[in-house]
Protein backbone atom coordinates (compact mmCIF):
# COMPACT_ATOMS: atom_id res chain seq x y z
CA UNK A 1 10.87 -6.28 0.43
CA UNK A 2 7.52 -6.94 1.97
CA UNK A 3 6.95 -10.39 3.37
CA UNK A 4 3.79 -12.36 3.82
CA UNK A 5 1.43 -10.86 5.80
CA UNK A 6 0.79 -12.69 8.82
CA UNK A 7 -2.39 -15.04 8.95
CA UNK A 8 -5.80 -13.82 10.67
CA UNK A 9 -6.20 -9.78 9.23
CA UNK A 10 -9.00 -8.85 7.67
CA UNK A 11 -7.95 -5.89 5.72
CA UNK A 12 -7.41 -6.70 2.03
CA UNK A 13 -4.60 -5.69 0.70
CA UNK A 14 -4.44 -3.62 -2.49
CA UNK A 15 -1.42 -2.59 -3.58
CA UNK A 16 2.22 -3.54 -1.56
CA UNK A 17 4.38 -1.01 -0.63
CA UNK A 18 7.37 -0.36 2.14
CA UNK A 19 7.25 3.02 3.15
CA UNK A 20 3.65 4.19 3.92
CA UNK A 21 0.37 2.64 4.48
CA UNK A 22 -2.67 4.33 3.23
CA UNK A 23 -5.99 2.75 5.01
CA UNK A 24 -9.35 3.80 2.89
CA UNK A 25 -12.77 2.75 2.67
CA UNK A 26 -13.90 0.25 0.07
CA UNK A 27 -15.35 3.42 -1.85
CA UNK A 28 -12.02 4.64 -2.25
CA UNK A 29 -9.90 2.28 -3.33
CA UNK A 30 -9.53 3.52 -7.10
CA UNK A 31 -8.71 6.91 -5.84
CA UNK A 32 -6.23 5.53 -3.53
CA UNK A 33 -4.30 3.07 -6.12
CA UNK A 34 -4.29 6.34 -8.26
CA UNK A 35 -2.28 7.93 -4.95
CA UNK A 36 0.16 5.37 -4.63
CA UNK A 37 0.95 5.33 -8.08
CA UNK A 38 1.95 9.24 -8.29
CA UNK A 39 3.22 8.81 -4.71
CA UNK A 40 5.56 6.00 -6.52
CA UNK A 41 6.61 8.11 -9.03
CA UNK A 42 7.85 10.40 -6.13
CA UNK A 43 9.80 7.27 -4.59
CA UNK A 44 7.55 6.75 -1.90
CA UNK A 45 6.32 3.14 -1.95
CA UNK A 46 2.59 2.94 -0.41
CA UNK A 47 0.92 0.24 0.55
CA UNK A 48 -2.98 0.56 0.22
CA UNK A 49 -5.48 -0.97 2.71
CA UNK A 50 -9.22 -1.64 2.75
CA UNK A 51 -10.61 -0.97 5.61
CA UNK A 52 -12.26 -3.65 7.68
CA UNK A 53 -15.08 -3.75 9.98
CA UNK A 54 -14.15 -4.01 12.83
CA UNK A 55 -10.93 -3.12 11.97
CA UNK A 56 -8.06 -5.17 11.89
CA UNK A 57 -5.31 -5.11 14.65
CA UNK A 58 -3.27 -7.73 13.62
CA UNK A 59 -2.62 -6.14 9.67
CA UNK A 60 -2.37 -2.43 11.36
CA UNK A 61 0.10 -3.65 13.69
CA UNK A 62 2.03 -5.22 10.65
CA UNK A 63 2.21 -2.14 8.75
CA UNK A 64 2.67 0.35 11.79
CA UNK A 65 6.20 -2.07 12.34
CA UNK A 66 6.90 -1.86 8.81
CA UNK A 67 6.60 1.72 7.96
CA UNK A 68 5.65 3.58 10.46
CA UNK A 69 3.72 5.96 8.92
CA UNK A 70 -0.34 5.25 8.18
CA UNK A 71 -2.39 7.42 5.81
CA UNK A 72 -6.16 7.83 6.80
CA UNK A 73 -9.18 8.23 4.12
CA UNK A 74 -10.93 10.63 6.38
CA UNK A 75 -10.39 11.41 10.16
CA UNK A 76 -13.55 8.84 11.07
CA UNK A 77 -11.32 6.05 9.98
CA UNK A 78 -8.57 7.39 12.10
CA UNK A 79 -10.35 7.44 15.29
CA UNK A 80 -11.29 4.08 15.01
CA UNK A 81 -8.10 2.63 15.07
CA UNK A 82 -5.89 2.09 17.35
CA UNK A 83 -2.29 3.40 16.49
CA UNK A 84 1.09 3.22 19.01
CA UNK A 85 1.83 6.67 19.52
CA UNK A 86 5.31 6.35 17.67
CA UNK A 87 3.18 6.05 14.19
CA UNK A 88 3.08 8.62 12.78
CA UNK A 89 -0.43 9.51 11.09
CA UNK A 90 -2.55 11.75 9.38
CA UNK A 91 -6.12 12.09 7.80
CA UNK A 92 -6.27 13.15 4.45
CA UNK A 93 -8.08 16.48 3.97
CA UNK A 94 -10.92 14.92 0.99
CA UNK A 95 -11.12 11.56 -0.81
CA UNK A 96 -9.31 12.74 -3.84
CA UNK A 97 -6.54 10.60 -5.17
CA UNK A 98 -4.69 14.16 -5.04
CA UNK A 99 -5.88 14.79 -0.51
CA UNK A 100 -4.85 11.15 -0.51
CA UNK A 101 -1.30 11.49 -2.61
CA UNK A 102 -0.77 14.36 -0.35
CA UNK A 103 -1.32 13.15 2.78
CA UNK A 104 0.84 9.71 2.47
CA UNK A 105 4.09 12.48 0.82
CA UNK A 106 3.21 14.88 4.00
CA UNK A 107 4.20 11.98 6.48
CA UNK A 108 7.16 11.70 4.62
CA UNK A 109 8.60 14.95 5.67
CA UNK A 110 10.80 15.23 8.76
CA UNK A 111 8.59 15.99 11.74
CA UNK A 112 9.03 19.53 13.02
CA UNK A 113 9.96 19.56 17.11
């Protein structure tokens, strides 16, 4: 279950979810609810993120605890951000609801040593 978020983030928060985060610009926010739904339907619950500028520590730090995984709109967004090296992340390849559904289910596979 996902508890309150804690108090001072800037990020809004779309849509809840446990298992992955996916962090987009405000232009993409339709595309990314779109994600998260199919990504639901594939048992993956995603979380989606606006983007804040400057960006948000204290909600990225929430959801790097919580899940581990973050999902990037584009790789700009990704460099901006600093992420603990034990996240695991990725920049999806376009802003398609279909690069973005992608991306969140790729960080879902086992990582390859």
């Amino acid at each position: 279950m996902l508890e309150d978020l804690p108090a001072g983030g800037t990020m809004r928060l779309v849509n809840k979810g446990v298992d992955a985060a996916l962090i987009v610009r405000p232009a993409h926010v339709e595309a990314a609810l779109r994600a998260a739904k199919r990504c639901g339907v594939r048992g993956v619950s995603t979380a989606v993120l606006e983007a804040a500028d400057p960006p948000d520590l204290i909600t990225l730090e929430y959801f790097c605890a919580l899940t581990g995984k973050l999902t990037f709109s584009d790789q700009t967004l990704l460099e901006v951000h600093v992420v603990p090296s034990s996240v695991r992340t990725l920049a999806a390849k376009g802003p398609t609801e279909k690069d973005f559904s992608d991306a969140v289910m790729a960080l879902q596979r086992p990582r390859e040593e």
